[in-house]
N, C-alpha and C. Protein backbone atom coordinates (compact mmCIF):
# COMPACT_ATOMS: atom_id res chain seq x y z
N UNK A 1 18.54 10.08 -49.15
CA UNK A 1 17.13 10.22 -48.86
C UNK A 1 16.62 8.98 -48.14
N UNK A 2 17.02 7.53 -48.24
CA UNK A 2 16.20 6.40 -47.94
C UNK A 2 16.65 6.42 -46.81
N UNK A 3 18.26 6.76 -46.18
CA UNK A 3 18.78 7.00 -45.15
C UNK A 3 18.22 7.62 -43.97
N UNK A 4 18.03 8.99 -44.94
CA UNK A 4 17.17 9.75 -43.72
C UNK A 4 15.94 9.35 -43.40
N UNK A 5 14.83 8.24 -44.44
CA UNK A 5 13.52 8.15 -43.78
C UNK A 5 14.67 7.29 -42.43
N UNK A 6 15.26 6.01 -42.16
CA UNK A 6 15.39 4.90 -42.04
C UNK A 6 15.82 6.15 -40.42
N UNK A 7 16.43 6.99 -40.59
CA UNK A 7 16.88 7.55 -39.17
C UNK A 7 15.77 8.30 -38.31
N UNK A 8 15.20 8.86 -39.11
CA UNK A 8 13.25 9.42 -38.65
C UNK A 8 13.17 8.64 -38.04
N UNK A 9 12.57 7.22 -39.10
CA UNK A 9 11.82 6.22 -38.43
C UNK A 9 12.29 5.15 -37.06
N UNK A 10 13.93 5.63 -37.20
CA UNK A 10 14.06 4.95 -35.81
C UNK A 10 13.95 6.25 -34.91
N UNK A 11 14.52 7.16 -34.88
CA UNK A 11 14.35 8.20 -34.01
C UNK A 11 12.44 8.20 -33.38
N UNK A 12 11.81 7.98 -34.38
CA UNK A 12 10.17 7.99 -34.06
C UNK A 12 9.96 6.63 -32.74
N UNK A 13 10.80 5.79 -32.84
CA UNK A 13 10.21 4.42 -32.30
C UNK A 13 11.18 4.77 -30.83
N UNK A 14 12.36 5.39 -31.13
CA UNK A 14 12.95 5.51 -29.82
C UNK A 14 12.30 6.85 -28.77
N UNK A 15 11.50 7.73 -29.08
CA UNK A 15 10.90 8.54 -28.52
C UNK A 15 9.36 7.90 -28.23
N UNK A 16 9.02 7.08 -28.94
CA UNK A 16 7.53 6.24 -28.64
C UNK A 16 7.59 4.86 -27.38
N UNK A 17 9.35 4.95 -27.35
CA UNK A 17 9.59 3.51 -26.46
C UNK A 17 10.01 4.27 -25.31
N UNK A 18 10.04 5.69 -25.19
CA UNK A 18 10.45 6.17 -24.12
C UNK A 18 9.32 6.84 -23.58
N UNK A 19 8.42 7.06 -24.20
CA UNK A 19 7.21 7.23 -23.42
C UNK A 19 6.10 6.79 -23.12
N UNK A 20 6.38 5.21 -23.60
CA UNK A 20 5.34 4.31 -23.18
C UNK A 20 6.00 3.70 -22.11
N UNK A 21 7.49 3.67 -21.82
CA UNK A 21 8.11 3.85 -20.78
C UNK A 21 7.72 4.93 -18.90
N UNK A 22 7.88 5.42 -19.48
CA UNK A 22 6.89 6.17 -18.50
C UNK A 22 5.98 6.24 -18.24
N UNK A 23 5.51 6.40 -19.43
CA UNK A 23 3.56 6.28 -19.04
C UNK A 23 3.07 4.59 -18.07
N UNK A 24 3.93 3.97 -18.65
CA UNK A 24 3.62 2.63 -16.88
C UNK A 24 4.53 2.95 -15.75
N UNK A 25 5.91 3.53 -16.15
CA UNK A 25 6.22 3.94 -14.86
C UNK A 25 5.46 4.61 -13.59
N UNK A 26 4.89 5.82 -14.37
CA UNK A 26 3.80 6.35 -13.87
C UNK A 26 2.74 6.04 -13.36
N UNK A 27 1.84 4.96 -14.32
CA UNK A 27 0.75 4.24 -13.79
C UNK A 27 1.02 3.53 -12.47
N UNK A 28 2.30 2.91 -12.48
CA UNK A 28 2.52 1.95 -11.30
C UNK A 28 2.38 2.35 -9.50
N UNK A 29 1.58 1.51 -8.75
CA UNK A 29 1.35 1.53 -7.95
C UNK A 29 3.00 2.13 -6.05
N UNK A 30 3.79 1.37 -6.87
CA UNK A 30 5.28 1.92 -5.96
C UNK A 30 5.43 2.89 -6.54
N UNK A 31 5.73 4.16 -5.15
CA UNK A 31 6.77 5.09 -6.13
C UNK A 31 8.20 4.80 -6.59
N UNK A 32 8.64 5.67 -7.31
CA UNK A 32 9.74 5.43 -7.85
C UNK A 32 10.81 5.79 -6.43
N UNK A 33 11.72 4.85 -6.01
CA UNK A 33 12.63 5.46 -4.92
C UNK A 33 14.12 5.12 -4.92
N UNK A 34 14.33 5.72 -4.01
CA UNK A 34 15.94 5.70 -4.12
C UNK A 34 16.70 5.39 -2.59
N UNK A 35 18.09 5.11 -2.43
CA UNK A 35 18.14 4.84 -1.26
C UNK A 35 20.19 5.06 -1.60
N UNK A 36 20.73 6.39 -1.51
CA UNK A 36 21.77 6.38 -1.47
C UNK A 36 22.64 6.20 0.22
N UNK A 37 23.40 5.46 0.32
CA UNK A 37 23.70 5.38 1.95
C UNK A 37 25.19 5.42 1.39
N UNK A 38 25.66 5.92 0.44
CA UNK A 38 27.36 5.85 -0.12
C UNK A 38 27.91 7.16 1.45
N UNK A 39 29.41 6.70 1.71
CA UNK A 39 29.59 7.27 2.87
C UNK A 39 29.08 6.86 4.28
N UNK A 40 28.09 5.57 4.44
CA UNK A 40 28.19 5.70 5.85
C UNK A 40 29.02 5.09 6.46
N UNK A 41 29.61 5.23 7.45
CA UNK A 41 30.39 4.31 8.45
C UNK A 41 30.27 2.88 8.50
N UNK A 42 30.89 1.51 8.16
CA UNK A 42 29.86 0.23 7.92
C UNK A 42 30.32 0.45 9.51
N UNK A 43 31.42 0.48 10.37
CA UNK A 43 31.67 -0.29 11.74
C UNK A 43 30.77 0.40 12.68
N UNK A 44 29.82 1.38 12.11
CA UNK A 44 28.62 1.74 13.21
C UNK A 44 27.06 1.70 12.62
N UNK A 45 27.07 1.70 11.08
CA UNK A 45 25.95 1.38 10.56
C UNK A 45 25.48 0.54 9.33
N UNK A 46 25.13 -0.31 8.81
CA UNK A 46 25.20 -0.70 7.74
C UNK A 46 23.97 -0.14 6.82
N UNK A 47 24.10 -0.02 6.08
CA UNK A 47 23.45 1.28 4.96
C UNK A 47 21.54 0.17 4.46
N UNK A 48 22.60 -1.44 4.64
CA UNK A 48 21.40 -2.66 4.26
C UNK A 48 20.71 -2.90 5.33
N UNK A 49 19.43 -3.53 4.27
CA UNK A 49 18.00 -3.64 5.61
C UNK A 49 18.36 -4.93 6.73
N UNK A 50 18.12 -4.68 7.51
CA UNK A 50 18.68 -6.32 8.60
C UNK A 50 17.74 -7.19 8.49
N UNK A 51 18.30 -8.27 8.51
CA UNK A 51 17.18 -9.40 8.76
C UNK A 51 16.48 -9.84 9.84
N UNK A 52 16.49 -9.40 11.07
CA UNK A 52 15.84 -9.12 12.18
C UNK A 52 15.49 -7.61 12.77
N UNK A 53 15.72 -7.54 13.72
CA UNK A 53 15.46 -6.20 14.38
C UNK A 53 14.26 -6.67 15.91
N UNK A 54 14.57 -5.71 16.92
CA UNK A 54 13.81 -5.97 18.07
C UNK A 54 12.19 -5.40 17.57
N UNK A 55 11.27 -5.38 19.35
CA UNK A 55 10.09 -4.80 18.65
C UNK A 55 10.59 -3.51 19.35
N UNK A 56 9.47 -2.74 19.07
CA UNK A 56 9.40 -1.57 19.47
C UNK A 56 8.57 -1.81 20.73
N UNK A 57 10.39 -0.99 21.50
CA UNK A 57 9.58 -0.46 23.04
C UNK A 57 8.25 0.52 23.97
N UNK A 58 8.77 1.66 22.72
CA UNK A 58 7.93 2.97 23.14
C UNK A 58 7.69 4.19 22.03
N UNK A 59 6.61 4.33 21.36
CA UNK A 59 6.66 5.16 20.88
C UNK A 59 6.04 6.49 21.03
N UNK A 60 6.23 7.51 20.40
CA UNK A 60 5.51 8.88 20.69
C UNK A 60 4.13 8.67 21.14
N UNK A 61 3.67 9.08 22.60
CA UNK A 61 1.94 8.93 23.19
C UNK A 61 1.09 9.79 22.03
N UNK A 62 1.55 10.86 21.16
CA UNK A 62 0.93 11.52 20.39
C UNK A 62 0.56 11.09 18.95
N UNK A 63 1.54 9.89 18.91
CA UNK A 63 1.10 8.80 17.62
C UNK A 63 -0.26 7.99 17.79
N UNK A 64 -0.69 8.01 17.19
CA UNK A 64 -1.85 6.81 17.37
C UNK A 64 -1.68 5.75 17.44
N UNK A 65 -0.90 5.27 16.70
CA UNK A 65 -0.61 3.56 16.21
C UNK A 65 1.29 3.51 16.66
N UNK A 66 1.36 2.07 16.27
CA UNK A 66 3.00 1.74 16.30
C UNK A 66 3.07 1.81 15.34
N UNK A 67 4.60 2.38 14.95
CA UNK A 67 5.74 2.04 13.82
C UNK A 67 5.25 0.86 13.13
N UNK A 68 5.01 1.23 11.35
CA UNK A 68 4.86 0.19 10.80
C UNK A 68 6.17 -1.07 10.34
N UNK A 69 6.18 -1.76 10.31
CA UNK A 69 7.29 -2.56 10.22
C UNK A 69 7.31 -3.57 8.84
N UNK A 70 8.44 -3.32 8.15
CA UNK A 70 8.39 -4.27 6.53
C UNK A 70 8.43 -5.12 7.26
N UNK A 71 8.30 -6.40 6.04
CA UNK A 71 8.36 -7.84 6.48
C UNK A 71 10.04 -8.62 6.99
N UNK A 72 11.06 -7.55 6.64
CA UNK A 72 11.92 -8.20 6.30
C UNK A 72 12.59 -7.43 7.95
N UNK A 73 11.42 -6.61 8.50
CA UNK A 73 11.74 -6.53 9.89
C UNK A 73 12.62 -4.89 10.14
N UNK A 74 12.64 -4.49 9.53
CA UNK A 74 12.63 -2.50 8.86
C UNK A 74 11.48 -1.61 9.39
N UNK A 75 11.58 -0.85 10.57
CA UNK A 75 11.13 0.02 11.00
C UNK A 75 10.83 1.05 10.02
N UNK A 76 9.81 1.46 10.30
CA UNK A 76 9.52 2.91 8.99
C UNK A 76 9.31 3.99 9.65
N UNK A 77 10.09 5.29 9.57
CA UNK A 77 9.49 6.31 9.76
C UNK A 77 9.27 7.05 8.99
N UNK A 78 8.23 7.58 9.04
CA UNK A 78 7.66 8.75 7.62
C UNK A 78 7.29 10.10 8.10
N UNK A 79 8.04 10.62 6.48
CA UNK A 79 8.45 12.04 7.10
C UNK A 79 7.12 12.81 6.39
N UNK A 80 6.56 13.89 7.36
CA UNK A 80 5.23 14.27 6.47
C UNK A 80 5.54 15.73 6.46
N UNK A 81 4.47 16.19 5.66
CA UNK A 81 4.47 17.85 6.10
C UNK A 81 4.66 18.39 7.21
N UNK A 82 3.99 17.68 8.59
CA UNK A 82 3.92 17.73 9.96
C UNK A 82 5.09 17.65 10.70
N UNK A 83 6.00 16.42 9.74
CA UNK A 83 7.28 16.11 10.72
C UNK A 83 7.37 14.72 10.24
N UNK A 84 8.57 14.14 11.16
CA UNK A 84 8.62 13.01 11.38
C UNK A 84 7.20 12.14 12.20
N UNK A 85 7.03 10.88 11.54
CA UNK A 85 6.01 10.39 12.62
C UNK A 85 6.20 8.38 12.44
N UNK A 86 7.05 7.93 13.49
CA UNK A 86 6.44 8.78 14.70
C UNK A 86 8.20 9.22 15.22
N UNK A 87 7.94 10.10 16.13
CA UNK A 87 9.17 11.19 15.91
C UNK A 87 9.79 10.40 17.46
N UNK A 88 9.59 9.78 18.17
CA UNK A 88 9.89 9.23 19.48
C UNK A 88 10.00 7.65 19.49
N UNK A 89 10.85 6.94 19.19
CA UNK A 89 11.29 5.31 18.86
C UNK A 89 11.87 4.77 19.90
N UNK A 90 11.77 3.73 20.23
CA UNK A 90 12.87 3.14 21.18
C UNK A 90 13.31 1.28 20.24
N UNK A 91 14.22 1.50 20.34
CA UNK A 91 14.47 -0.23 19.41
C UNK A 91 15.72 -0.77 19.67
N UNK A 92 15.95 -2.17 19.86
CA UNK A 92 17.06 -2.95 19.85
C UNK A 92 17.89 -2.41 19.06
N UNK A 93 19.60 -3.08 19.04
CA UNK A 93 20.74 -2.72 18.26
C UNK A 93 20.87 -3.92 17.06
N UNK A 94 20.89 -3.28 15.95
CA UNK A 94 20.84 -4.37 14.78
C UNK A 94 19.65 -3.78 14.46
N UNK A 95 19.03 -3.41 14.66
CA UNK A 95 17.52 -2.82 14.15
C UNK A 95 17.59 -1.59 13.06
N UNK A 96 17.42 -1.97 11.69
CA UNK A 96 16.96 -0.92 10.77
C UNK A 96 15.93 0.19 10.56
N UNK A 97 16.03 1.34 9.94
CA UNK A 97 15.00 2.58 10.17
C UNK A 97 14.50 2.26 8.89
N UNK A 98 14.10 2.75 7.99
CA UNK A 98 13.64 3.32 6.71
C UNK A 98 13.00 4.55 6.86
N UNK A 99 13.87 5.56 6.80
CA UNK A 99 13.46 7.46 6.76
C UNK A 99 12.55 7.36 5.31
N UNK A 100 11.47 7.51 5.24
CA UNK A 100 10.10 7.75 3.84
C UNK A 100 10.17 9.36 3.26
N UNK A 101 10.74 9.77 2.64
CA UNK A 101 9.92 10.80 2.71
C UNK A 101 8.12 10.87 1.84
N UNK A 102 7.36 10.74 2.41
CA UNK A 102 6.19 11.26 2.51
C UNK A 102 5.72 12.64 2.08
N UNK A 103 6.18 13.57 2.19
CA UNK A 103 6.13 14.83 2.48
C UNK A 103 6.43 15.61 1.01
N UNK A 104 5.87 17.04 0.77
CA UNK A 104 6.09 17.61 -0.31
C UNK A 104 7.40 18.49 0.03
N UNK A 105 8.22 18.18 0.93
CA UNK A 105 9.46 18.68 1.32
C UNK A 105 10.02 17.66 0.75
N UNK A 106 11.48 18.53 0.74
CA UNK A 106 13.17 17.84 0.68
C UNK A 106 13.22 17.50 2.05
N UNK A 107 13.78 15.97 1.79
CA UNK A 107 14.50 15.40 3.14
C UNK A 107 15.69 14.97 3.27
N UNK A 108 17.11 15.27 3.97
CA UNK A 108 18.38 14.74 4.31
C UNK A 108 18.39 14.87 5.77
N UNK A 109 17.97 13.33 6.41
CA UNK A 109 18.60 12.80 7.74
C UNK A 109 19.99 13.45 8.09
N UNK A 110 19.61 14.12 9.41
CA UNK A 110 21.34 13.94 10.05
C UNK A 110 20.92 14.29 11.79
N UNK A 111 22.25 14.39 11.80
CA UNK A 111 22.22 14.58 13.33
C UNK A 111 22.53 15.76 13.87
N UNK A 112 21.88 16.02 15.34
CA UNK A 112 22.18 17.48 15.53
C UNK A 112 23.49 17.34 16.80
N UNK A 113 24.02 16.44 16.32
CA UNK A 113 25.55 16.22 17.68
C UNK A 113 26.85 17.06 16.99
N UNK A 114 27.56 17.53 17.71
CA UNK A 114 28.27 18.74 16.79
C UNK A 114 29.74 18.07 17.77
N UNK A 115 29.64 16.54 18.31
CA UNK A 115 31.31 16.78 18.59
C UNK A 115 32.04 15.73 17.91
N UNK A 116 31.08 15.74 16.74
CA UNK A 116 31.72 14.87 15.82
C UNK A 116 32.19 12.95 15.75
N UNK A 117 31.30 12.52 17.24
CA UNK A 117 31.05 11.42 17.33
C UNK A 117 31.02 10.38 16.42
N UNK A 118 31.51 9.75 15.49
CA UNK A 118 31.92 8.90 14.53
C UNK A 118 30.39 8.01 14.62
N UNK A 119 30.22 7.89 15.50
CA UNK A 119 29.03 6.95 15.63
C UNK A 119 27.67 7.56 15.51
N UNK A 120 27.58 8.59 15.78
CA UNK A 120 26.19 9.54 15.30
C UNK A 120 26.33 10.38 14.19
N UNK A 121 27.94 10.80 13.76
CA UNK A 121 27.59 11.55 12.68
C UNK A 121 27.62 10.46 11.48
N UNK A 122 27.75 9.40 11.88
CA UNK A 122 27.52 8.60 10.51
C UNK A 122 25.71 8.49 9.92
N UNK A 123 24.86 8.49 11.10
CA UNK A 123 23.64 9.37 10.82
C UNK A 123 23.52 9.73 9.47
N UNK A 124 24.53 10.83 9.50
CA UNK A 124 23.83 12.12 8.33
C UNK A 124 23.76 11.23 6.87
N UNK A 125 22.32 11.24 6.46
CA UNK A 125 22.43 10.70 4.74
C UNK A 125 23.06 11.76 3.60
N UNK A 126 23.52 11.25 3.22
CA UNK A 126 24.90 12.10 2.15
C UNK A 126 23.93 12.57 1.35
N UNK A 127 22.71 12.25 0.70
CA UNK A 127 22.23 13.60 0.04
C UNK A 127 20.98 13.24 -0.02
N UNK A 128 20.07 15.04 -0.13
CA UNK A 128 18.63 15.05 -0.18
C UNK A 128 18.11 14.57 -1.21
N UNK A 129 16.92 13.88 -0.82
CA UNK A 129 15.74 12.80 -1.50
C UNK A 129 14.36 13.55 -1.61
N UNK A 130 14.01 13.33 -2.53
CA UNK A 130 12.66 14.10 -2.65
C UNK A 130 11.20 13.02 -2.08
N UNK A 131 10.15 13.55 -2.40
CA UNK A 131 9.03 12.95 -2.10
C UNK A 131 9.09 11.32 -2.87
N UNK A 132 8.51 10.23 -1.67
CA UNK A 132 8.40 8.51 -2.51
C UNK A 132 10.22 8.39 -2.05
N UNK A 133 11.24 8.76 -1.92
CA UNK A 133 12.78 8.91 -1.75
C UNK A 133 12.63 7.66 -0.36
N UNK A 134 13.57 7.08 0.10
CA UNK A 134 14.20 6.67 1.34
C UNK A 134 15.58 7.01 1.14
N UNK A 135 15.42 6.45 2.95
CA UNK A 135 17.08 6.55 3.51
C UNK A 135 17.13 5.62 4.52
N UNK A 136 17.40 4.47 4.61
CA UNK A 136 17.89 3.01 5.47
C UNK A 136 18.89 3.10 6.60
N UNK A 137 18.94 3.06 7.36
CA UNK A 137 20.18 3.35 8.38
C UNK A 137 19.75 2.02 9.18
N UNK A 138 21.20 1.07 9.69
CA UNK A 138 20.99 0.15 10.71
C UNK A 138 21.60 0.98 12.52
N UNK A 139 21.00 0.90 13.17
CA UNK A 139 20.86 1.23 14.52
C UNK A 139 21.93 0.33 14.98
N UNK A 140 23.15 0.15 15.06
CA UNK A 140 24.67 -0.77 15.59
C UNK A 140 24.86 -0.66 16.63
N UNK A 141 24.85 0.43 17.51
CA UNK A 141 25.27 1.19 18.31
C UNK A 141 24.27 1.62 19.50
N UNK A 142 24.41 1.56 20.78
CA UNK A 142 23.26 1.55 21.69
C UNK A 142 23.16 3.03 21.58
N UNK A 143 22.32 3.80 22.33
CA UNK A 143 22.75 5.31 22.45
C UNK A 143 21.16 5.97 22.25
N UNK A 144 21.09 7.42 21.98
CA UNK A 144 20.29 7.84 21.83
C UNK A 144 20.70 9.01 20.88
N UNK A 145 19.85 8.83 20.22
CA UNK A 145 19.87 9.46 18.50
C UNK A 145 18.87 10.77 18.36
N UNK A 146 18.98 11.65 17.79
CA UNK A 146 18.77 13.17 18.07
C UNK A 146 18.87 13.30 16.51
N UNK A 147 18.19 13.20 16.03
CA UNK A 147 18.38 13.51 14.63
C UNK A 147 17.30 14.67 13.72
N UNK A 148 17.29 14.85 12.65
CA UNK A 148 16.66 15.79 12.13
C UNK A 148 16.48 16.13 10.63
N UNK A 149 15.43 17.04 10.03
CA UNK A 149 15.90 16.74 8.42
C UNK A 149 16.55 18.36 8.61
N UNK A 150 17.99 17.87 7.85
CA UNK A 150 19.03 18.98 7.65
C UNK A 150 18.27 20.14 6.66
N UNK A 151 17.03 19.84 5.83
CA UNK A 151 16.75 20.87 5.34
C UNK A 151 15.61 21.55 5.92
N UNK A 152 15.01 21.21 6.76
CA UNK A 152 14.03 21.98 7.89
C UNK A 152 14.65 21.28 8.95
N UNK A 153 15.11 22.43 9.84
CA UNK A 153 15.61 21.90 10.87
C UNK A 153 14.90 21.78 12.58
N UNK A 154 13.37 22.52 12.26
CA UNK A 154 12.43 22.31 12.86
C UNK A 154 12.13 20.89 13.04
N UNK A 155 11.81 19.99 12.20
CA UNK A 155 11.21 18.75 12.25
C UNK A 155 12.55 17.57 12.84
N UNK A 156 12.21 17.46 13.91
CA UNK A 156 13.00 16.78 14.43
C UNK A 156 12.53 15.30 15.19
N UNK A 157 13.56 14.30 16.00
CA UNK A 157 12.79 13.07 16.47
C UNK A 157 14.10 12.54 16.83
N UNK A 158 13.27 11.48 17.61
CA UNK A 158 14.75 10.70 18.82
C UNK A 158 14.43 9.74 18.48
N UNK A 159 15.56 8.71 18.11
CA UNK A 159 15.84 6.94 18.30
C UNK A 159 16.66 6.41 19.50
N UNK A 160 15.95 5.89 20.71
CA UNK A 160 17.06 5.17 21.50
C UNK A 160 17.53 3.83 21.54
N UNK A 161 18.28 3.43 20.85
CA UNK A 161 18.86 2.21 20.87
C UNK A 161 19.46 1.10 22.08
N UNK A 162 18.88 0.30 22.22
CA UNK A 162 19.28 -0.44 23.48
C UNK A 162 20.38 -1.13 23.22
C-alpha cells in the first residue's frame, strides 16, 4: 500500500513536469524547428549555415522587399500558402538558403532535374517538415537551381548561383 501511494505520487509529478513543460514550450516566442540535412552530398553542399555568403543580386520584381538575411549571413526563403517568396534569387557560391516553412502546408525541397546531376539532386531535403520546420542548404556550386516543394509541385522558384 505505502508503495503504491509513493508510485501515484511520482507518476503525478512526472505528468505535472511534462506539462508545465509544454505549456512554456508553447508560450515561447521561436517556433519549435527542425533542420534534418542527413544525406546531402558534403562535396556539393554543406547541410551548415556559412559564415559569409554574397549579397543578393536580383530578386523576384513581384517581391516587394529583398531576401531577409540572418546575422550569421543565411538567406531566407519562406514558403507560404502562396508559394515560395521570394521565388527568383540570384547569390554568390558559399552562400546558404534557409527553406521556412511558413505555410499551413507540408514542405520537402527538391529539384525538378531528372538526369540525376549529383550536384542538383543533392537539393532534395530527405524529409517533409511541417509548419515553423527548416531546411539549410549551402549553394557550392555555380549553376542555376530549379527547385520545388516535392509535395505541391505547383509552387516552385529558381536560385542562380554565381
Amino acid at each position: 500500500m505505502k508503495n503504491k501511494k509513493y508510485l501515484l505520487s511520482g507518476a503525478a509529478i512526472v505528468v505535472l513536469i511534462i506539462i508545465i513543460y509544454f505549456a512554456v514550450a508553447n508560450k515561447s516566442e521561436a517556433p519549435v524547428i527542425s533542420s534534418d540535412t542527413s544525406g546531402v552530398n558534403a562535396e556539393t553542399a554543406a547541410p551548415a549555415v556559412s559564415s559569409g555568403g554574397g549579397a543578393p543580386v536580383k530578386t523576384d520584381s513581384s517581391v516587394a522587399s529583398s531576401p531577409q538575411i540572418t546575422q550569421s549571413g543565411v538567406y531566407i526563403v519562406s514558403y507560404e500558402n502562396s508559394g515560395f517568396k521570394p521565388n527568383v534569387l540570384e547569390i554568390m557560391a558559399g552562400t546558404s538558403i534557409r527553406f521556412i516553412n511558413n505555410s499551413t502546408k507540408a514542405m520537402r525541397i527538391g529539384t525538378s532535374d531528372t538526369t540525376n546531376n549529383s550536384v542538383y539532386q543533392a537539393l532534395n531535403q530527405p524529409k517533409t517538415v511541417g509548419k515553423g520546420s527548416y531546411y539549410d542548404y549551402n549553394f557550392v556550386s555555380p549553376g542555376v537551381y530549379e527547385y520545388l516543394n516535392l509535395n505541391n509541385t505547383a509552387d516552385k522558384g529558381t536560385i542562380t548561383v554565381k
